[in-house]
PDB file of N, CA and C in Angstrom:
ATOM      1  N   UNK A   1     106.573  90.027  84.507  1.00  0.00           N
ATOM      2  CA  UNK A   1     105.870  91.094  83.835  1.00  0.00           C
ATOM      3  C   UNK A   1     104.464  90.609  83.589  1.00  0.00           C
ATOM      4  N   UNK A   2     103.769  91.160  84.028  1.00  0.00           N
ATOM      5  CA  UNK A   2     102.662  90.996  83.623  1.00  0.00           C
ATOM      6  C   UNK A   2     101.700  90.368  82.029  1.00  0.00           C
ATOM      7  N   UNK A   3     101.264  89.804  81.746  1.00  0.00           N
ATOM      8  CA  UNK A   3     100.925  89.220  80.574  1.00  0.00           C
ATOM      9  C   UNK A   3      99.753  90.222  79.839  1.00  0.00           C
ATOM     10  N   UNK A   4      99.409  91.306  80.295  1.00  0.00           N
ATOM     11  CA  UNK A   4      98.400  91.844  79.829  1.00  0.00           C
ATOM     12  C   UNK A   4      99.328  93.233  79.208  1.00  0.00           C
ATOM     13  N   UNK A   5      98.597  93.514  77.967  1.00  0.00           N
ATOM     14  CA  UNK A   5      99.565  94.553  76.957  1.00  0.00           C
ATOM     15  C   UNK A   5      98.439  95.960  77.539  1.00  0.00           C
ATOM     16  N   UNK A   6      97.087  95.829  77.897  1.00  0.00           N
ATOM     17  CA  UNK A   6      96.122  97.059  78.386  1.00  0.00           C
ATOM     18  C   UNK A   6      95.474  96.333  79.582  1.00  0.00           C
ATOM     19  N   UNK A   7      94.733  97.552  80.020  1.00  0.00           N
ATOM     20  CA  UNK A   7      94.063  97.348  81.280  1.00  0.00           C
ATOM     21  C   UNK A   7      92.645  97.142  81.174  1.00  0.00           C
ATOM     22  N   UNK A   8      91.632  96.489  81.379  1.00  0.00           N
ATOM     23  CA  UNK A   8      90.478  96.850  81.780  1.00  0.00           C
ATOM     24  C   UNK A   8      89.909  97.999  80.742  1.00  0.00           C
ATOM     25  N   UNK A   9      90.160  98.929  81.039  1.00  0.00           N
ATOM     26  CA  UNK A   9      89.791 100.149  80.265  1.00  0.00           C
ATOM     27  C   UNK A   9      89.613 100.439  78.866  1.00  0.00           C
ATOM     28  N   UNK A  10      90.830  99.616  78.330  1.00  0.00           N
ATOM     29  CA  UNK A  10      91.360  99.658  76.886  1.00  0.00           C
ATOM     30  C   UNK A  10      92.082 100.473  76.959  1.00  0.00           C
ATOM     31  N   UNK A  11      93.434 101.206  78.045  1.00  0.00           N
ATOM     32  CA  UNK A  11      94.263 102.122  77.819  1.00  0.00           C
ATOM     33  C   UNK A  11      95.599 100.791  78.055  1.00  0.00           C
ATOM     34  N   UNK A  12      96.590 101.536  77.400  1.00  0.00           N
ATOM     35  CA  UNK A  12      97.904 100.589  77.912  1.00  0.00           C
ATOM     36  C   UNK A  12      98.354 100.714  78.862  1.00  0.00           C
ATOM     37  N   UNK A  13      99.037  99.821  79.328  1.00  0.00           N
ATOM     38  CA  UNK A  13      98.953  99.452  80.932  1.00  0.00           C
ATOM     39  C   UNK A  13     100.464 100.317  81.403  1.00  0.00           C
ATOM     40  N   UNK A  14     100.741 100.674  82.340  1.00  0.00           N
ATOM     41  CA  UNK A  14     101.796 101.117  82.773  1.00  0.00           C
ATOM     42  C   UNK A  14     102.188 100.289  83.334  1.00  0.00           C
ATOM     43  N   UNK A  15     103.837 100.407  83.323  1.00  0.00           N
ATOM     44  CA  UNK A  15     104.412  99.399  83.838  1.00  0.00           C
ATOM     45  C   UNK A  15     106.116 100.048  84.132  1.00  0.00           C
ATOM     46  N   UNK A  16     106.299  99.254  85.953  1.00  0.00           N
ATOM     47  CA  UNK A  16     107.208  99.934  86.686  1.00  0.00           C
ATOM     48  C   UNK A  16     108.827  99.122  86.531  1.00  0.00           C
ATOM     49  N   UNK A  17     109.773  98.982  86.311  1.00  0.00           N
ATOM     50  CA  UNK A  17     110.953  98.603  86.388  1.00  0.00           C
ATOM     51  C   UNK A  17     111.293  98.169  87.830  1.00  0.00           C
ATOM     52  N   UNK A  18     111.348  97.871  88.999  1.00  0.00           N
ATOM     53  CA  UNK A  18     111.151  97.721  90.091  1.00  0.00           C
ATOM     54  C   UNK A  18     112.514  97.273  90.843  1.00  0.00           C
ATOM     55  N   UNK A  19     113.400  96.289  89.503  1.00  0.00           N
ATOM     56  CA  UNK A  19     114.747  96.111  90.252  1.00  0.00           C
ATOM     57  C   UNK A  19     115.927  97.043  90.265  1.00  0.00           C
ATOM     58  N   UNK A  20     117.197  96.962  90.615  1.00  0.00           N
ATOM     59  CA  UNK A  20     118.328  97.631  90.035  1.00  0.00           C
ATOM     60  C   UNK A  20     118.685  98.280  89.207  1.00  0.00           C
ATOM     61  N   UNK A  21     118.945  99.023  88.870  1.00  0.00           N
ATOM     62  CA  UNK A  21     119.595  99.472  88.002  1.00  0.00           C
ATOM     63  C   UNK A  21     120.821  98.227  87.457  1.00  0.00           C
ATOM     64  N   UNK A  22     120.864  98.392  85.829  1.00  0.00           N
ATOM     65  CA  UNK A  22     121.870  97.116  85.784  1.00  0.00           C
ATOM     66  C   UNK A  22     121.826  97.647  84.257  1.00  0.00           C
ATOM     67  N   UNK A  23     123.242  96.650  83.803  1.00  0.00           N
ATOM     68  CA  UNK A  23     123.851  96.867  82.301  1.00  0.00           C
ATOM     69  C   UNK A  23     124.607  98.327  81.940  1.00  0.00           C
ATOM     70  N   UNK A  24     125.220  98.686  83.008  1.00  0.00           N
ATOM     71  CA  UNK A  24     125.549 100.214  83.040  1.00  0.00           C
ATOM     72  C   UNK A  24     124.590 101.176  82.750  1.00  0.00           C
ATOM     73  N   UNK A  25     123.481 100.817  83.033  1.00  0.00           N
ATOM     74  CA  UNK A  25     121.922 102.058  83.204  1.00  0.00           C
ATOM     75  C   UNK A  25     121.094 101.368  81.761  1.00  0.00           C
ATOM     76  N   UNK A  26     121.210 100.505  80.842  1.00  0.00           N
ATOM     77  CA  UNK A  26     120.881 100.195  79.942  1.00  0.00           C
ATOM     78  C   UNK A  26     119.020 100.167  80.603  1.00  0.00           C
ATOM     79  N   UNK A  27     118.863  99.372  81.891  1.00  0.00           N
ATOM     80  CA  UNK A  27     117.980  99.464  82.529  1.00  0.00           C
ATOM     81  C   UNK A  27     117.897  99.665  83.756  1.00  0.00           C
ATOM     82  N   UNK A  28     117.447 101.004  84.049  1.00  0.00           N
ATOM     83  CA  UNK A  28     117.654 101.793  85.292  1.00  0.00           C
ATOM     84  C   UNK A  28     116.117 101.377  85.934  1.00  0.00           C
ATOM     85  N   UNK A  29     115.812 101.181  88.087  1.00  0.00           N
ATOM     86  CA  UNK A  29     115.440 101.532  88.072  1.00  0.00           C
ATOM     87  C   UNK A  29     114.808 102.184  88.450  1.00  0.00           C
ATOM     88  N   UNK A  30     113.014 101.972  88.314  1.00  0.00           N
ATOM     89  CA  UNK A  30     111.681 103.101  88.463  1.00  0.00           C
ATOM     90  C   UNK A  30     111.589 103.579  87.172  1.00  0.00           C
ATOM     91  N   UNK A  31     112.188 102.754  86.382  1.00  0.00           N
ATOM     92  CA  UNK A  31     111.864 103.627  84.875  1.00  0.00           C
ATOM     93  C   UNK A  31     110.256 102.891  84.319  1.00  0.00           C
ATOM     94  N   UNK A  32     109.476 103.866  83.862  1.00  0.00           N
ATOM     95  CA  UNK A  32     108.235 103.196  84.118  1.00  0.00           C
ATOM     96  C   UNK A  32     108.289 103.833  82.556  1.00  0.00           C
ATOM     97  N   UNK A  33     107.412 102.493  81.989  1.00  0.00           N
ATOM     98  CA  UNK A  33     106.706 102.278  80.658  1.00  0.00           C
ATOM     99  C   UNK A  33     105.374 101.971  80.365  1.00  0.00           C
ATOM    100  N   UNK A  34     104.499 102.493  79.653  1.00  0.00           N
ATOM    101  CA  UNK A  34     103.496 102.807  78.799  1.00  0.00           C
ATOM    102  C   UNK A  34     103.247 101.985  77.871  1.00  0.00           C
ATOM    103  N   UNK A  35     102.277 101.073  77.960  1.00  0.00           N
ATOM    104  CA  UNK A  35     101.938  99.897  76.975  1.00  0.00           C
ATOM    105  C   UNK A  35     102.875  98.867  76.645  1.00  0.00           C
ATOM    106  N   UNK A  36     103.675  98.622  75.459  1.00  0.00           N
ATOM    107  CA  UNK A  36     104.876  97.654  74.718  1.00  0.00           C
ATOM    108  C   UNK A  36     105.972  98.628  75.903  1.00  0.00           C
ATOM    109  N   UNK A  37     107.133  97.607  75.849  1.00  0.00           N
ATOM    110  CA  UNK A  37     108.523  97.592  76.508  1.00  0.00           C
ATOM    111  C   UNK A  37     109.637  98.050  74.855  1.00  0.00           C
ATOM    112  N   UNK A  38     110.185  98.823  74.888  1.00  0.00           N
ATOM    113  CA  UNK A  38     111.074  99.224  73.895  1.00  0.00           C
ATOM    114  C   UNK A  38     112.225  97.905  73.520  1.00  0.00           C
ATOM    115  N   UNK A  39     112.272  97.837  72.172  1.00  0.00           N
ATOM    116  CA  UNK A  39     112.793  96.518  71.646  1.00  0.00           C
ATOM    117  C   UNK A  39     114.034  95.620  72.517  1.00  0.00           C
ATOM    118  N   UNK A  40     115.000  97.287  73.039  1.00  0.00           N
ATOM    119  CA  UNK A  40     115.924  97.017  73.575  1.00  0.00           C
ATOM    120  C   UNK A  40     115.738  96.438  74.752  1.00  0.00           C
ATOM    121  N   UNK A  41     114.918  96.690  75.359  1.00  0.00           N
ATOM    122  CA  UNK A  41     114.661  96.282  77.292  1.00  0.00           C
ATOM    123  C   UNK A  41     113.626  94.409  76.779  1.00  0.00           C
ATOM    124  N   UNK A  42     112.886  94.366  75.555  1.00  0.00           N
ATOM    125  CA  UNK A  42     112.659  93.286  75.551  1.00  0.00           C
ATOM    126  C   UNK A  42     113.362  91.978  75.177  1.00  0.00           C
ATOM    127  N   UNK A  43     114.388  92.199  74.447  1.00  0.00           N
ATOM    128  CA  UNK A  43     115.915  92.126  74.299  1.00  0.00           C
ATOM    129  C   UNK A  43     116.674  91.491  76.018  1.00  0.00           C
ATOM    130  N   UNK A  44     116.628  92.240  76.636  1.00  0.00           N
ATOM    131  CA  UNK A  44     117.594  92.390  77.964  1.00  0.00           C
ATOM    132  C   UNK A  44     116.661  91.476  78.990  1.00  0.00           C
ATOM    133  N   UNK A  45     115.235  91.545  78.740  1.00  0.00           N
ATOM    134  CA  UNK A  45     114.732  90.175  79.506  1.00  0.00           C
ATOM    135  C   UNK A  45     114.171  89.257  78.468  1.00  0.00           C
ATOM    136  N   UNK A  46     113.919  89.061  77.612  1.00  0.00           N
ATOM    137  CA  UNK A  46     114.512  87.448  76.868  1.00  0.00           C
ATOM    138  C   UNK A  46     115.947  86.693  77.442  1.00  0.00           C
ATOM    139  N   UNK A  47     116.913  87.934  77.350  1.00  0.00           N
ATOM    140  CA  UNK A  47     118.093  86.919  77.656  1.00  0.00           C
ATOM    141  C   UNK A  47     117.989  86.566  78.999  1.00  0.00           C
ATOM    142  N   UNK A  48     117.405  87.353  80.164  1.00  0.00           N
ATOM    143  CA  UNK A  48     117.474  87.527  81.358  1.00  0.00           C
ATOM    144  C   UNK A  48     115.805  87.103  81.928  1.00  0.00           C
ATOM    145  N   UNK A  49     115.483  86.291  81.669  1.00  0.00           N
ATOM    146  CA  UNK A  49     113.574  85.950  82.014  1.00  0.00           C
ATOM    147  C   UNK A  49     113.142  86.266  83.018  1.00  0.00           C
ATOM    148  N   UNK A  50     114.407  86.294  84.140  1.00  0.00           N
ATOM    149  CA  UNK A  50     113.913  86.574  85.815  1.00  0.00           C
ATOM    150  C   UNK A  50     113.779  88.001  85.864  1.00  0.00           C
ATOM    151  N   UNK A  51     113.976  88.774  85.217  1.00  0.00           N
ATOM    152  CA  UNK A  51     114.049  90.237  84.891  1.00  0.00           C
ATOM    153  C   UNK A  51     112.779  90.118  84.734  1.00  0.00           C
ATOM    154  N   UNK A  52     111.653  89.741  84.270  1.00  0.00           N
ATOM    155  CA  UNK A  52     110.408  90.181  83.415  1.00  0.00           C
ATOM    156  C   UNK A  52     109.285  89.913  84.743  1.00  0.00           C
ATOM    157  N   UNK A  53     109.548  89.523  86.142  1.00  0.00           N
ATOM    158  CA  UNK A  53     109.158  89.836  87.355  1.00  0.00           C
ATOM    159  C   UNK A  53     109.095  91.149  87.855  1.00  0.00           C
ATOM    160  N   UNK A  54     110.277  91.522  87.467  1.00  0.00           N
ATOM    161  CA  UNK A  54     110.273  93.010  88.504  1.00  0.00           C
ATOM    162  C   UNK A  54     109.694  94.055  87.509  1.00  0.00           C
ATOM    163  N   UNK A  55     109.040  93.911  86.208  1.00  0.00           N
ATOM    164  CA  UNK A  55     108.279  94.481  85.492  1.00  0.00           C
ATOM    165  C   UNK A  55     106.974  94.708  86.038  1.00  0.00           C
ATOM    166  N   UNK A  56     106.502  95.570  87.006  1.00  0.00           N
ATOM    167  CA  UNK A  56     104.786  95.392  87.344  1.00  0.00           C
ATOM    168  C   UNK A  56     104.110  96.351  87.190  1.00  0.00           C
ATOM    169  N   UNK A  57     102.726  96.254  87.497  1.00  0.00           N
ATOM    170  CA  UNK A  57     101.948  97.630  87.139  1.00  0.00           C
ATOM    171  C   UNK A  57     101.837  98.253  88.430  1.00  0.00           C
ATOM    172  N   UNK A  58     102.509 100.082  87.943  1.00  0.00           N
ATOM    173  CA  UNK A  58     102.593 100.686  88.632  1.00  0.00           C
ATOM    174  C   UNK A  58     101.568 100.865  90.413  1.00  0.00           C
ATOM    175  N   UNK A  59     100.489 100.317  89.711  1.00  0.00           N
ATOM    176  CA  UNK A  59      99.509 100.665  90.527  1.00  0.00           C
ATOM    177  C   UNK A  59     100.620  99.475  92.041  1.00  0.00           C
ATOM    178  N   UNK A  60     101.152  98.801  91.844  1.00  0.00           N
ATOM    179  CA  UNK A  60     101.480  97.943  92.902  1.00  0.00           C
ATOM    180  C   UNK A  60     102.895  98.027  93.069  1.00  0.00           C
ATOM    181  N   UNK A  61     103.397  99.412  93.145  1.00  0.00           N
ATOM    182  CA  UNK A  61     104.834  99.685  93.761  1.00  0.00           C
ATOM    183  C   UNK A  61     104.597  99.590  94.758  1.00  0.00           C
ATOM    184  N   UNK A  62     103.695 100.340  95.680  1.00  0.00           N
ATOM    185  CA  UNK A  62     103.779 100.699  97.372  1.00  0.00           C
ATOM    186  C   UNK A  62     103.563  99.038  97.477  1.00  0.00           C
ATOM    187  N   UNK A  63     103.208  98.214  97.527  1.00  0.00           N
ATOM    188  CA  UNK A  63     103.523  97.153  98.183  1.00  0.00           C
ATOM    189  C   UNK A  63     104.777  96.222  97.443  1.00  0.00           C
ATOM    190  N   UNK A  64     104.933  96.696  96.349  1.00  0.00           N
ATOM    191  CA  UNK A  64     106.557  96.081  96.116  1.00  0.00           C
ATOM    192  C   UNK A  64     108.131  96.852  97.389  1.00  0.00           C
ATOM    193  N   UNK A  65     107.941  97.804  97.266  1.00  0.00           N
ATOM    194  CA  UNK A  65     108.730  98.050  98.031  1.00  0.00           C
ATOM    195  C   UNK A  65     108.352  98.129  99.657  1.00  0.00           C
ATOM    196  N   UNK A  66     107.535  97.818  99.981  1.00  0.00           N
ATOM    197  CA  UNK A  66     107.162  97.384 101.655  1.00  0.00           C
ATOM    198  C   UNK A  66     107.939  95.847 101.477  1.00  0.00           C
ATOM    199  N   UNK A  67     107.416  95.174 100.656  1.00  0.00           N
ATOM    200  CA  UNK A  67     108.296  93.978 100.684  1.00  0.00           C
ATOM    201  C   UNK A  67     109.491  93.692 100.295  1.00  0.00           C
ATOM    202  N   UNK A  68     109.828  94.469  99.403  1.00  0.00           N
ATOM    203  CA  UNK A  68     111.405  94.378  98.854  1.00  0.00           C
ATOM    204  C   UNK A  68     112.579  94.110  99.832  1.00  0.00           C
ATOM    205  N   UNK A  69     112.274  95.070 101.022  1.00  0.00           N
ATOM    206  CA  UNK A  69     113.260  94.782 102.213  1.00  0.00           C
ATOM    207  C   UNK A  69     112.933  93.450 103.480  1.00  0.00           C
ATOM    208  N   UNK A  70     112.399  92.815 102.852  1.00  0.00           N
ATOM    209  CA  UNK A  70     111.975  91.706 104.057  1.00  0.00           C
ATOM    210  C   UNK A  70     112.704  90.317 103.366  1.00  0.00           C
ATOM    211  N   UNK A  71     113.955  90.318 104.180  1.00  0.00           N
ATOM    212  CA  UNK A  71     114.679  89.120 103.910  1.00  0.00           C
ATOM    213  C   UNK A  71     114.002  87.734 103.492  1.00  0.00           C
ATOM    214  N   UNK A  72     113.759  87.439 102.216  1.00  0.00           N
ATOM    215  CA  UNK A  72     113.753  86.124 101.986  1.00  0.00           C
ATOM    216  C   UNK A  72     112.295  86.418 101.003  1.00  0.00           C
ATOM    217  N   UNK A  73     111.872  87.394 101.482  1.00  0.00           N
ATOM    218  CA  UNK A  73     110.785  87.639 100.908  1.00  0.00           C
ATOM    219  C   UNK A  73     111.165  87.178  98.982  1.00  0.00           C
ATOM    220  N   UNK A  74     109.489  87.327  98.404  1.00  0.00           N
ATOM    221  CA  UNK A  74     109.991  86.859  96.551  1.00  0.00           C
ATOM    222  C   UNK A  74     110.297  88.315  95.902  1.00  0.00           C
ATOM    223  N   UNK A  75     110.273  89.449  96.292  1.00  0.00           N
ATOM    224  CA  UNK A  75     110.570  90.333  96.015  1.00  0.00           C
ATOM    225  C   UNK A  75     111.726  90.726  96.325  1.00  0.00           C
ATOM    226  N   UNK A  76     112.345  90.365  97.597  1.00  0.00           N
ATOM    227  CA  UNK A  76     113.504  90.370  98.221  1.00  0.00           C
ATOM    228  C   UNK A  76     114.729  89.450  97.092  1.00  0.00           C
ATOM    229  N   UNK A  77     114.124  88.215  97.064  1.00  0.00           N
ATOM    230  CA  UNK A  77     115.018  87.387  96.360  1.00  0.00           C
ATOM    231  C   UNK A  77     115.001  87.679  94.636  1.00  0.00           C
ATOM    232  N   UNK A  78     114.271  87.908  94.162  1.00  0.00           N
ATOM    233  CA  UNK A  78     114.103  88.585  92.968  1.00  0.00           C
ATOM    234  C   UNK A  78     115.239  89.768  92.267  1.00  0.00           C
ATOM    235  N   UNK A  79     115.351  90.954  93.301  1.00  0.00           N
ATOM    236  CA  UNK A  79     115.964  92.406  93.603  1.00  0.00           C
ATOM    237  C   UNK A  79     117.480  91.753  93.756  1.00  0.00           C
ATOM    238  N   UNK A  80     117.763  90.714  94.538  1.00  0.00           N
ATOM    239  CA  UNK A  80     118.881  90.109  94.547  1.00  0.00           C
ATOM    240  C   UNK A  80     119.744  89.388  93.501  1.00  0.00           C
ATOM    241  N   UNK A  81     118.635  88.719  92.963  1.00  0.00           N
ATOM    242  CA  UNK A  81     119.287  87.861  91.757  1.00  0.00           C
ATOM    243  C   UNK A  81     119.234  89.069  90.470  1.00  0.00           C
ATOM    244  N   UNK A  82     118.366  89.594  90.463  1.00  0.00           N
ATOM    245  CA  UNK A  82     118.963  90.870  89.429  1.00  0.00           C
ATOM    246  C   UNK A  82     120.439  91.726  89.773  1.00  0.00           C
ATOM    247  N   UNK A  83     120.607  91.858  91.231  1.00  0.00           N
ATOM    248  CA  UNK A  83     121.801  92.261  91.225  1.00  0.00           C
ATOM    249  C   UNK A  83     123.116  91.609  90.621  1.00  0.00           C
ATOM    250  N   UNK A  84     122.932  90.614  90.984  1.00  0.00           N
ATOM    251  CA  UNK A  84     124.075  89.366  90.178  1.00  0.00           C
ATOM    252  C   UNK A  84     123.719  89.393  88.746  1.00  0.00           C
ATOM    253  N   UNK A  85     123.166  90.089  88.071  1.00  0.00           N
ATOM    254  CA  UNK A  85     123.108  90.223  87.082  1.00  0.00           C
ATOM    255  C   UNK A  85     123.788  91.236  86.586  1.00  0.00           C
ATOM    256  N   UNK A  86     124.304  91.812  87.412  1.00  0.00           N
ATOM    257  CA  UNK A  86     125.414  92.996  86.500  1.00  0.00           C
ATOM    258  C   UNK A  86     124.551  94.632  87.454  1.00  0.00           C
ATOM    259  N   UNK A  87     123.998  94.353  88.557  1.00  0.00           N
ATOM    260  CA  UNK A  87     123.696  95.357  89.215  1.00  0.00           C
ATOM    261  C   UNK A  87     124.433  96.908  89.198  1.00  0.00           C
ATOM    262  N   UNK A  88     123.835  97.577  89.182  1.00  0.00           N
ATOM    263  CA  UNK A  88     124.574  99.006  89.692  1.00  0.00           C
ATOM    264  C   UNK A  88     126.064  99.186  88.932  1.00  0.00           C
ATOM    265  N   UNK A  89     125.767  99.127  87.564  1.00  0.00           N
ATOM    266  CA  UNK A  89     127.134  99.203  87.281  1.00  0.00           C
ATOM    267  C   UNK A  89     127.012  99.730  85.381  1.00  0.00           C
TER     268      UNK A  89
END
């Protein structure tokens, strides 16, 4: 996840969910957030740190998912190890 809480601008930064769905939808995703992450989802990557990767700013989906499917790729392996995290379920 990105370390910056605003952008440039002084507006809060948007920010995309990018892996799996996981925790029985607790965090679904493409669920995209607006400045702070809600207590609960900051909660779910504290326990889970590799989770707080697939947190990015929206502006850089189209090249998350060009890479997402390229075996071995860090986006690839990322999307994976979130699945073993309780993926799709």
């Amino acid at each position: 996840m990105s370390g910056k809480k605003q952008q440039k601008t002084g507006q809060p930064q948007t920010l995309v969910y990018v892996g799996p769905t996981i925790k029985n939808g607790l965090l679904q995703q493409n669920s995209v957030y607006r400045g702070t992450l809600p207590e609960h989802i900051k909660k779910l990557v504290k326990e889970e740190g590799s989770l707080a990767e697939l947190f990015i700013d929206v502006k850089e989906l189209g090249e998350f998912n060009r890479k997402v499917n390229n075996q071995g790729s860090r986006e690839n392996q990322l999307f994976k190890k979130a699945l073993g995290k309780g993926g799709n379920n």
